[in-house]
PDB file of N, CA and C in Angstrom:
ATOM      1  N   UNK A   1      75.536 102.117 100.435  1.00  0.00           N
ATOM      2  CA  UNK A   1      75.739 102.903 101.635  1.00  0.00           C
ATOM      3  C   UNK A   1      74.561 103.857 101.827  1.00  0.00           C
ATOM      4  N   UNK A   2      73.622 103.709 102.726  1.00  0.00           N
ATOM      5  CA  UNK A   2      72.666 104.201 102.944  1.00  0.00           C
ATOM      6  C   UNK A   2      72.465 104.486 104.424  1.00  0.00           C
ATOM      7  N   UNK A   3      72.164 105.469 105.077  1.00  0.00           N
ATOM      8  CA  UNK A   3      72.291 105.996 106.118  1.00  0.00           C
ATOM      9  C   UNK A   3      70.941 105.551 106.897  1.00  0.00           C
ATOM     10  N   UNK A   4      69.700 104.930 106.303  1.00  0.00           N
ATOM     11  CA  UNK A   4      68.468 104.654 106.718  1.00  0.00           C
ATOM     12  C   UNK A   4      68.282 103.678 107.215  1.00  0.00           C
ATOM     13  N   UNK A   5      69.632 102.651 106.546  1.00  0.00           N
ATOM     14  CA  UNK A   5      69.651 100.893 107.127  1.00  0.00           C
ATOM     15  C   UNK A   5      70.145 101.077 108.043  1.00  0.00           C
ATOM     16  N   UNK A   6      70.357  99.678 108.575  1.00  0.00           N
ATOM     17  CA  UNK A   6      71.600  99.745 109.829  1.00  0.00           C
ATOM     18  C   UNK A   6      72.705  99.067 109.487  1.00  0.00           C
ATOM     19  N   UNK A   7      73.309  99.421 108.315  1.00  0.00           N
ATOM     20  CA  UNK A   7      74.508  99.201 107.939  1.00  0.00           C
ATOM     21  C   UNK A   7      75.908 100.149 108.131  1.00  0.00           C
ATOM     22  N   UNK A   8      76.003 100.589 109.279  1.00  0.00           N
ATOM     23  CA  UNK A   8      77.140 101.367 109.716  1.00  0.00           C
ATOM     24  C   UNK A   8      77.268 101.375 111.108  1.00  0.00           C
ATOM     25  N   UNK A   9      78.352 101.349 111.938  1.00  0.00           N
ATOM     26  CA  UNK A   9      78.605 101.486 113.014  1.00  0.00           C
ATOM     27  C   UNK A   9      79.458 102.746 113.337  1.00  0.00           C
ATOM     28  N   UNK A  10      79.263 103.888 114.404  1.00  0.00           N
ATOM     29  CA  UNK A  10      80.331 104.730 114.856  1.00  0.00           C
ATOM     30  C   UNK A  10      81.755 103.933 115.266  1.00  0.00           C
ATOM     31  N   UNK A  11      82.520 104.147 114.914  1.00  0.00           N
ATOM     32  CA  UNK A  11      83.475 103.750 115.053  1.00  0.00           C
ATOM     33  C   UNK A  11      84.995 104.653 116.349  1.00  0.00           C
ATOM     34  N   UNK A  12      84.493 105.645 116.014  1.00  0.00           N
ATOM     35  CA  UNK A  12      85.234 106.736 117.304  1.00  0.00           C
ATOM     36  C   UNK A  12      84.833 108.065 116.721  1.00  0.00           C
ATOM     37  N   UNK A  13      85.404 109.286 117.077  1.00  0.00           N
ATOM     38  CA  UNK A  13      85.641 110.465 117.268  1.00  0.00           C
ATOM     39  C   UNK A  13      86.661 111.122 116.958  1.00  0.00           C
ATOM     40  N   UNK A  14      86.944 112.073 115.825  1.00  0.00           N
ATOM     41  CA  UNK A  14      88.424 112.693 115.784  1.00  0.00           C
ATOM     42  C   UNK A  14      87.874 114.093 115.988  1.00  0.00           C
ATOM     43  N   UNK A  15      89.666 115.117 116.231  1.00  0.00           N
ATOM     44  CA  UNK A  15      89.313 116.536 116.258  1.00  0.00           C
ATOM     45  C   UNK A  15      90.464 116.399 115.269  1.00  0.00           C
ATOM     46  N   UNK A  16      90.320 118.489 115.113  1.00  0.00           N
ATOM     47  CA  UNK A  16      91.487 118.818 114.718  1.00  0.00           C
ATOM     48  C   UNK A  16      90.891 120.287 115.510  1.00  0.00           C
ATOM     49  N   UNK A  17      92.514 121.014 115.581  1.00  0.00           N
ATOM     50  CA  UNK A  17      92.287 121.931 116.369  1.00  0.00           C
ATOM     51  C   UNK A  17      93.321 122.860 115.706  1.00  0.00           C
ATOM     52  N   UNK A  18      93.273 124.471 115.640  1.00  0.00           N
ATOM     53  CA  UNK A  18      93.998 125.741 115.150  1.00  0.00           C
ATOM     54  C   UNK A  18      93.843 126.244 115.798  1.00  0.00           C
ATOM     55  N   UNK A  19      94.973 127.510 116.254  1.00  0.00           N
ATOM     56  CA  UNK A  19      94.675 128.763 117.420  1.00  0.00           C
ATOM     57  C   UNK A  19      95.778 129.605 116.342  1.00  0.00           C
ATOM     58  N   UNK A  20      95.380 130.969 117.385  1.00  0.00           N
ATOM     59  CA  UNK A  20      95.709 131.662 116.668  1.00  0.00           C
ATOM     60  C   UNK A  20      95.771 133.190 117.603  1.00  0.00           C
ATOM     61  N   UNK A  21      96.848 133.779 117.690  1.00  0.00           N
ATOM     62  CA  UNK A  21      97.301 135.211 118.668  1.00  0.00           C
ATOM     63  C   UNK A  21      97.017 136.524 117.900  1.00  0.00           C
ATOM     64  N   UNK A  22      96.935 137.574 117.933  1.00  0.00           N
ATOM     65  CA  UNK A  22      96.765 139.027 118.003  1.00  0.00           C
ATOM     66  C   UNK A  22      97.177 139.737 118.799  1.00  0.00           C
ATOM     67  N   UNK A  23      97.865 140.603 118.302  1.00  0.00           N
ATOM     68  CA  UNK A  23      98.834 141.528 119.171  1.00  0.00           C
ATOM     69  C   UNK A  23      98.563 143.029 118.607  1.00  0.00           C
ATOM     70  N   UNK A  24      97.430 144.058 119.651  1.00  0.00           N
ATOM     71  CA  UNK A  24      96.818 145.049 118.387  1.00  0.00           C
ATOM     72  C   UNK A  24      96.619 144.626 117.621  1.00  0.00           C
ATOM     73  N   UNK A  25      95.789 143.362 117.454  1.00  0.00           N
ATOM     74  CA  UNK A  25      94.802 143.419 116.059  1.00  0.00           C
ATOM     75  C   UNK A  25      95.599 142.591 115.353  1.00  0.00           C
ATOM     76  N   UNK A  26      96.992 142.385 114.881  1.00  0.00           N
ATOM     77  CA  UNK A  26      98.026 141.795 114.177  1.00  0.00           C
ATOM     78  C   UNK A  26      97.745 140.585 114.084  1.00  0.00           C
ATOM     79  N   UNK A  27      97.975 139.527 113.380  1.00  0.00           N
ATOM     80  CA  UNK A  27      98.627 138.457 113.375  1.00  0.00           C
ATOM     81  C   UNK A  27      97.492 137.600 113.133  1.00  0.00           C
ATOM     82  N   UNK A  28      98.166 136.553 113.118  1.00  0.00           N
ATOM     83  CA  UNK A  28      97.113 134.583 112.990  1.00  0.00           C
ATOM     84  C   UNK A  28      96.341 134.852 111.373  1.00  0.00           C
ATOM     85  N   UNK A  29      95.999 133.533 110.935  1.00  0.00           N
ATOM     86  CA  UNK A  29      94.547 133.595 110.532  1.00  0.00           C
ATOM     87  C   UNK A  29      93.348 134.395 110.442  1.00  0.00           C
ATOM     88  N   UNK A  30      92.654 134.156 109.626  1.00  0.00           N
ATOM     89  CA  UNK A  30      91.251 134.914 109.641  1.00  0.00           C
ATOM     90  C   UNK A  30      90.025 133.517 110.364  1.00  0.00           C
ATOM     91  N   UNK A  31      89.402 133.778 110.493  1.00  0.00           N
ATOM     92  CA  UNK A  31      88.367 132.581 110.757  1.00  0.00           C
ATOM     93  C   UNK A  31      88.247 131.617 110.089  1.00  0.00           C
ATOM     94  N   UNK A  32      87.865 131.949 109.125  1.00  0.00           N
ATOM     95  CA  UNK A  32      87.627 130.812 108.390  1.00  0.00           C
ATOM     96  C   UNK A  32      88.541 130.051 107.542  1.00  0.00           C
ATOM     97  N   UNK A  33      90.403 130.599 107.483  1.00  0.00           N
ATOM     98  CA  UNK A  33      91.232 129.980 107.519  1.00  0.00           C
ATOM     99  C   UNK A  33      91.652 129.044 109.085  1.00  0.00           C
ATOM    100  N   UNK A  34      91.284 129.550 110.093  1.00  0.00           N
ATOM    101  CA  UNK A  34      91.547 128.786 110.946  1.00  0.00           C
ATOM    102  C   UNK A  34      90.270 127.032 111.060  1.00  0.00           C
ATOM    103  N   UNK A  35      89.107 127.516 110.772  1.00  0.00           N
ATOM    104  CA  UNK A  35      88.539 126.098 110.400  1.00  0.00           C
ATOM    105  C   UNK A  35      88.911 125.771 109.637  1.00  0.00           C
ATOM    106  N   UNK A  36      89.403 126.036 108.335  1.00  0.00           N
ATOM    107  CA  UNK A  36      89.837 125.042 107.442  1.00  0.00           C
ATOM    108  C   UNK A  36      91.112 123.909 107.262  1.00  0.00           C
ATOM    109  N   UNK A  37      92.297 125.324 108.589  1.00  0.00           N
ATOM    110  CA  UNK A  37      93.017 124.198 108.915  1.00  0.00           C
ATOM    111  C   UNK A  37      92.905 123.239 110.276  1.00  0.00           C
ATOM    112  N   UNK A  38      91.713 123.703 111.094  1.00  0.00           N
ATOM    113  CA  UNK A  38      91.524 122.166 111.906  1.00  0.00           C
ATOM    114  C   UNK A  38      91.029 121.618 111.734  1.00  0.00           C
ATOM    115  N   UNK A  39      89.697 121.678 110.162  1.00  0.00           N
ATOM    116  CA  UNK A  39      89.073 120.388 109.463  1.00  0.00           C
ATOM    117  C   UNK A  39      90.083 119.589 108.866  1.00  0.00           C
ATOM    118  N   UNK A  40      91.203 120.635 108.163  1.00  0.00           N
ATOM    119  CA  UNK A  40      92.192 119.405 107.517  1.00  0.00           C
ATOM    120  C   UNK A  40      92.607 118.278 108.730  1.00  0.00           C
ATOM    121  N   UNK A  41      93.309 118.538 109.675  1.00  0.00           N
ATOM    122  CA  UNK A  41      93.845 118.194 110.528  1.00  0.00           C
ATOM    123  C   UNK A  41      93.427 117.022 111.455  1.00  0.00           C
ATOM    124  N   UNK A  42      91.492 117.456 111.203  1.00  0.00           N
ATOM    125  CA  UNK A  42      90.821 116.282 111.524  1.00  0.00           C
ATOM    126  C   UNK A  42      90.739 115.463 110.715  1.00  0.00           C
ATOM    127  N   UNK A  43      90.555 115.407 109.462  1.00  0.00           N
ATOM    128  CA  UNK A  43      90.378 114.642 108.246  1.00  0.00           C
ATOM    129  C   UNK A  43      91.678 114.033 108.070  1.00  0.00           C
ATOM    130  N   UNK A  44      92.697 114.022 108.783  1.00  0.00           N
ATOM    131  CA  UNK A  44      93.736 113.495 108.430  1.00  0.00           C
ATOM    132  C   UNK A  44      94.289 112.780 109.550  1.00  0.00           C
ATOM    133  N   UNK A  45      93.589 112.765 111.098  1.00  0.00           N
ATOM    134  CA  UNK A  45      93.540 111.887 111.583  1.00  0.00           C
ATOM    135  C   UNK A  45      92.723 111.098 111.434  1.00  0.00           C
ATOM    136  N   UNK A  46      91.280 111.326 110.815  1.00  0.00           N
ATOM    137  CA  UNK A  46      90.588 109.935 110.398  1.00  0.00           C
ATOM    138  C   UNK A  46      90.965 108.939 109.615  1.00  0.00           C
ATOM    139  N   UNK A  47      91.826 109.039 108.771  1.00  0.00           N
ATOM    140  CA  UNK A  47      92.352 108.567 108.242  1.00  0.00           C
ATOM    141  C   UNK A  47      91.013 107.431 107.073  1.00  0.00           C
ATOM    142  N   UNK A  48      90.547 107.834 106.217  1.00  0.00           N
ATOM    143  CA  UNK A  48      89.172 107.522 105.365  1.00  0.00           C
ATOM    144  C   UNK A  48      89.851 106.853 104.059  1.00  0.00           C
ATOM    145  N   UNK A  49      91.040 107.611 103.655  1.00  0.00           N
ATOM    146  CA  UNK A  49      91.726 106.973 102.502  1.00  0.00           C
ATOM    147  C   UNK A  49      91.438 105.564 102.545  1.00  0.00           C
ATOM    148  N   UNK A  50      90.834 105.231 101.215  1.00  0.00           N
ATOM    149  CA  UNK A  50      90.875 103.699 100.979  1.00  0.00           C
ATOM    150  C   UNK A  50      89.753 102.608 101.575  1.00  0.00           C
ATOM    151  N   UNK A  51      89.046 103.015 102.553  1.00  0.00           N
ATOM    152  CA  UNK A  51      88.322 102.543 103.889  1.00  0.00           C
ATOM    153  C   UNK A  51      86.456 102.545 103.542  1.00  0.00           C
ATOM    154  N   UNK A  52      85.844 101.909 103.845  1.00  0.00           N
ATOM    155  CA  UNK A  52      84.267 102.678 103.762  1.00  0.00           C
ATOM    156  C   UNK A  52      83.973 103.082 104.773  1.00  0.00           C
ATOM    157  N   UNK A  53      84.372 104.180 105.238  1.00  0.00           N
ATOM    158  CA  UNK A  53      84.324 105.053 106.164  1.00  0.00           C
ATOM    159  C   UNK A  53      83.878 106.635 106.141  1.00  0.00           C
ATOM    160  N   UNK A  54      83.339 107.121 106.927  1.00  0.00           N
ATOM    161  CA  UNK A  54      82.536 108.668 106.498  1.00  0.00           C
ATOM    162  C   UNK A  54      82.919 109.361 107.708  1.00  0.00           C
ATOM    163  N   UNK A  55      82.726 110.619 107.189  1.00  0.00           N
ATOM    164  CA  UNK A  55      82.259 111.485 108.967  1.00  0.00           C
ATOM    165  C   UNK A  55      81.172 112.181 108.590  1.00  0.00           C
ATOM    166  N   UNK A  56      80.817 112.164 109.699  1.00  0.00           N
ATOM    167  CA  UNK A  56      79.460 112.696 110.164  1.00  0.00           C
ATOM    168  C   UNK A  56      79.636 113.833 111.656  1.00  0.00           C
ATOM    169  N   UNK A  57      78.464 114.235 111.421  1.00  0.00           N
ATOM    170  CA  UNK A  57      77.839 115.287 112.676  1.00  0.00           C
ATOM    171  C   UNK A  57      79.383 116.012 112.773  1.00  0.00           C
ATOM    172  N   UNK A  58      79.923 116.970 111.945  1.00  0.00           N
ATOM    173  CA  UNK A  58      80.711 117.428 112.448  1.00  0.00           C
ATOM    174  C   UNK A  58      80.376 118.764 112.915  1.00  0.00           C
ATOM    175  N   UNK A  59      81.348 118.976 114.100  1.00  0.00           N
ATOM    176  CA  UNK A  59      80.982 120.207 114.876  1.00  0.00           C
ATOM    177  C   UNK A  59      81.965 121.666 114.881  1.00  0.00           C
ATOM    178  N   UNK A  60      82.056 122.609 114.801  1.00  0.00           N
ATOM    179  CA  UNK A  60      83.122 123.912 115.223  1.00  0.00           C
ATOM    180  C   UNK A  60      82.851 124.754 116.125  1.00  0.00           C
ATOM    181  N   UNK A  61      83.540 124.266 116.731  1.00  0.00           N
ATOM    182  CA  UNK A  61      83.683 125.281 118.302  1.00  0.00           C
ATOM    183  C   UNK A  61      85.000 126.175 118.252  1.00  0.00           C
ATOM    184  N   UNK A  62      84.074 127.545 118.821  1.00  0.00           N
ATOM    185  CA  UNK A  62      85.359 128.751 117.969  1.00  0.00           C
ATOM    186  C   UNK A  62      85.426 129.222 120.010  1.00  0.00           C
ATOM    187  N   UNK A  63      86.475 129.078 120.545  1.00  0.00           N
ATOM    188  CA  UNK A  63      86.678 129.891 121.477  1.00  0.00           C
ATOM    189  C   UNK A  63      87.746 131.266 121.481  1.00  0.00           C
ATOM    190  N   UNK A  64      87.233 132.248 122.632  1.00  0.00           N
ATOM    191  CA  UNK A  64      88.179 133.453 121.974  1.00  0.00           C
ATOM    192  C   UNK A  64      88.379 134.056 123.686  1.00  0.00           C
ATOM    193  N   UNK A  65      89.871 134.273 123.996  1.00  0.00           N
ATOM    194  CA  UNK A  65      90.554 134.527 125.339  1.00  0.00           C
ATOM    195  C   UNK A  65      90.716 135.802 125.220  1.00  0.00           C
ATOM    196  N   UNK A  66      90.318 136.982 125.698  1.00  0.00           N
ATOM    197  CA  UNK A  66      90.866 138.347 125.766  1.00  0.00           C
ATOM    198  C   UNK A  66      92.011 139.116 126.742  1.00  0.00           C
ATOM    199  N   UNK A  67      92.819 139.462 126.573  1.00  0.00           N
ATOM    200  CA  UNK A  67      93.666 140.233 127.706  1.00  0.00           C
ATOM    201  C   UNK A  67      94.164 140.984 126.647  1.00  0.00           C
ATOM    202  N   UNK A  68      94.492 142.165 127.435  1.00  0.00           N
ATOM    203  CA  UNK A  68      94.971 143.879 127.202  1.00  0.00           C
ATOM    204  C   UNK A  68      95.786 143.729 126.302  1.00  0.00           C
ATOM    205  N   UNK A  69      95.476 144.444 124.866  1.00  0.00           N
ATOM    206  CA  UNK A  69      95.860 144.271 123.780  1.00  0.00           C
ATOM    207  C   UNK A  69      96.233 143.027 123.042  1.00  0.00           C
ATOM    208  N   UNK A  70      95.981 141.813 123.742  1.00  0.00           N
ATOM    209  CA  UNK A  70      95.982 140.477 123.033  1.00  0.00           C
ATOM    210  C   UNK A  70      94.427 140.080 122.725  1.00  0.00           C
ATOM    211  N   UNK A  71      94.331 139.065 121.787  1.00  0.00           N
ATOM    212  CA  UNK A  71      93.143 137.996 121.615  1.00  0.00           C
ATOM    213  C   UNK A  71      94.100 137.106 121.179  1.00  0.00           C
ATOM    214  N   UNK A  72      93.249 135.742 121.750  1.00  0.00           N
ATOM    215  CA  UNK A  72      93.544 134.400 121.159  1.00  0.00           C
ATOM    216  C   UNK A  72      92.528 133.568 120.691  1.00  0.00           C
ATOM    217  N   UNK A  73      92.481 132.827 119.629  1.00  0.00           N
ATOM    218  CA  UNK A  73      91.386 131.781 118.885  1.00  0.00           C
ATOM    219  C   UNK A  73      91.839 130.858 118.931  1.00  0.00           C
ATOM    220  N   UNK A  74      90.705 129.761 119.848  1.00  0.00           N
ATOM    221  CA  UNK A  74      91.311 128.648 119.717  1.00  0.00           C
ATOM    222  C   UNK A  74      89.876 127.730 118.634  1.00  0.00           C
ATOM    223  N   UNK A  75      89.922 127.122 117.632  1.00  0.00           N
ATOM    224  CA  UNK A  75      88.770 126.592 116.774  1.00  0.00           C
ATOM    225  C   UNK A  75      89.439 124.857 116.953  1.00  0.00           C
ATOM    226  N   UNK A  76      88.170 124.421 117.524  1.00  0.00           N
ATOM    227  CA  UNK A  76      88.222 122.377 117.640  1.00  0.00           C
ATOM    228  C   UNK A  76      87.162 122.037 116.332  1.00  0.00           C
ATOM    229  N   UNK A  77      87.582 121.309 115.638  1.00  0.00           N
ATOM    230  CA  UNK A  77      86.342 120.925 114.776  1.00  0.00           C
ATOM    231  C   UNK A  77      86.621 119.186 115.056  1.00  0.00           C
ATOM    232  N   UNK A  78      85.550 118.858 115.262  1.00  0.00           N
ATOM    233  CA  UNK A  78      85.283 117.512 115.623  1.00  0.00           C
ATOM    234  C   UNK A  78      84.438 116.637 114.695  1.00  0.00           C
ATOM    235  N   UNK A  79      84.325 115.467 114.614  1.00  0.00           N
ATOM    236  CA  UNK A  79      83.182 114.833 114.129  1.00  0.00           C
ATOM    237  C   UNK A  79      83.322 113.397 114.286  1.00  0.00           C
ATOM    238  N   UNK A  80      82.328 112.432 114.220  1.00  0.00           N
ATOM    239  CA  UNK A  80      82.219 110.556 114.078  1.00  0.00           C
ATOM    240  C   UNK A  80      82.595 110.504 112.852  1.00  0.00           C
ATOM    241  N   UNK A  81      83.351 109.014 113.465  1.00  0.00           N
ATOM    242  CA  UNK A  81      83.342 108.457 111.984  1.00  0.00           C
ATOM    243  C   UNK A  81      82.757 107.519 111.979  1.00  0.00           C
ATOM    244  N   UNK A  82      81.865 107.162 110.668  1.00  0.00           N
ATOM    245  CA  UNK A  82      81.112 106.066 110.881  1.00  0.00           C
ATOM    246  C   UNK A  82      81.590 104.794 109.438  1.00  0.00           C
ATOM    247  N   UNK A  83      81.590 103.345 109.690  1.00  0.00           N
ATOM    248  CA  UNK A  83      81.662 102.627 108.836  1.00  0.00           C
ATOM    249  C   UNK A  83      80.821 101.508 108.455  1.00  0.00           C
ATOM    250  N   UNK A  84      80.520 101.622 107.222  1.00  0.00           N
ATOM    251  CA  UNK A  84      79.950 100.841 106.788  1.00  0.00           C
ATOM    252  C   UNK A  84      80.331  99.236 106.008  1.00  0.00           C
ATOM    253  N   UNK A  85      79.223  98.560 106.541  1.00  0.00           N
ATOM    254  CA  UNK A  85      79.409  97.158 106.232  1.00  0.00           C
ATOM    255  C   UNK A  85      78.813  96.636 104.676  1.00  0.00           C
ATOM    256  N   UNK A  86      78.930  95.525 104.657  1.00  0.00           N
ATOM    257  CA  UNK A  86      78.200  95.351 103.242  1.00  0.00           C
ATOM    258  C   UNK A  86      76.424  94.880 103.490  1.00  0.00           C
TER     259      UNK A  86
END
């Protein structure tokens, strides 16, 4: 499995996604508990168990909604999956 040949094809795209509320400051996740649970989330729709399959180029996009005494986080982590042939 070498990334230099052309022995792999993209195969699709998964996310996983976490949000998260504040009320004065209160509540949700910290950051970087919230990526960790929408990497799980992605990694578990790829479903790689067993497979020669990888991900690649993965991405985290952290968005954040403000209104009067609320915040909300919403974090997408995305990435390809790519598989390889023999």
């Amino acid at each position: 499995m070498v990334l230099g040949q052309s022995n792999f094809k993209v195969v699709e795209k998964v996310k996983g996604s976490s949000e998260a509320m504040y009320i004065f400051g209160i509540g949700g996740h910290d950051r970087n508990g919230m990526i960790e649970e929408a990497r799980a989330e992605m990694l578990e729709n790829a479903d790689l168990v067993g497979s020669s399959k990888a991900v690649i180029n993965e991405t985290v996009e952290v968005k954040h909604s403000f209104f009067p005494f609320v915040r909300k986080y919403d974090v997408i982590v995305s990435a390809y999956i790519v598989e390889f042939s023999n």
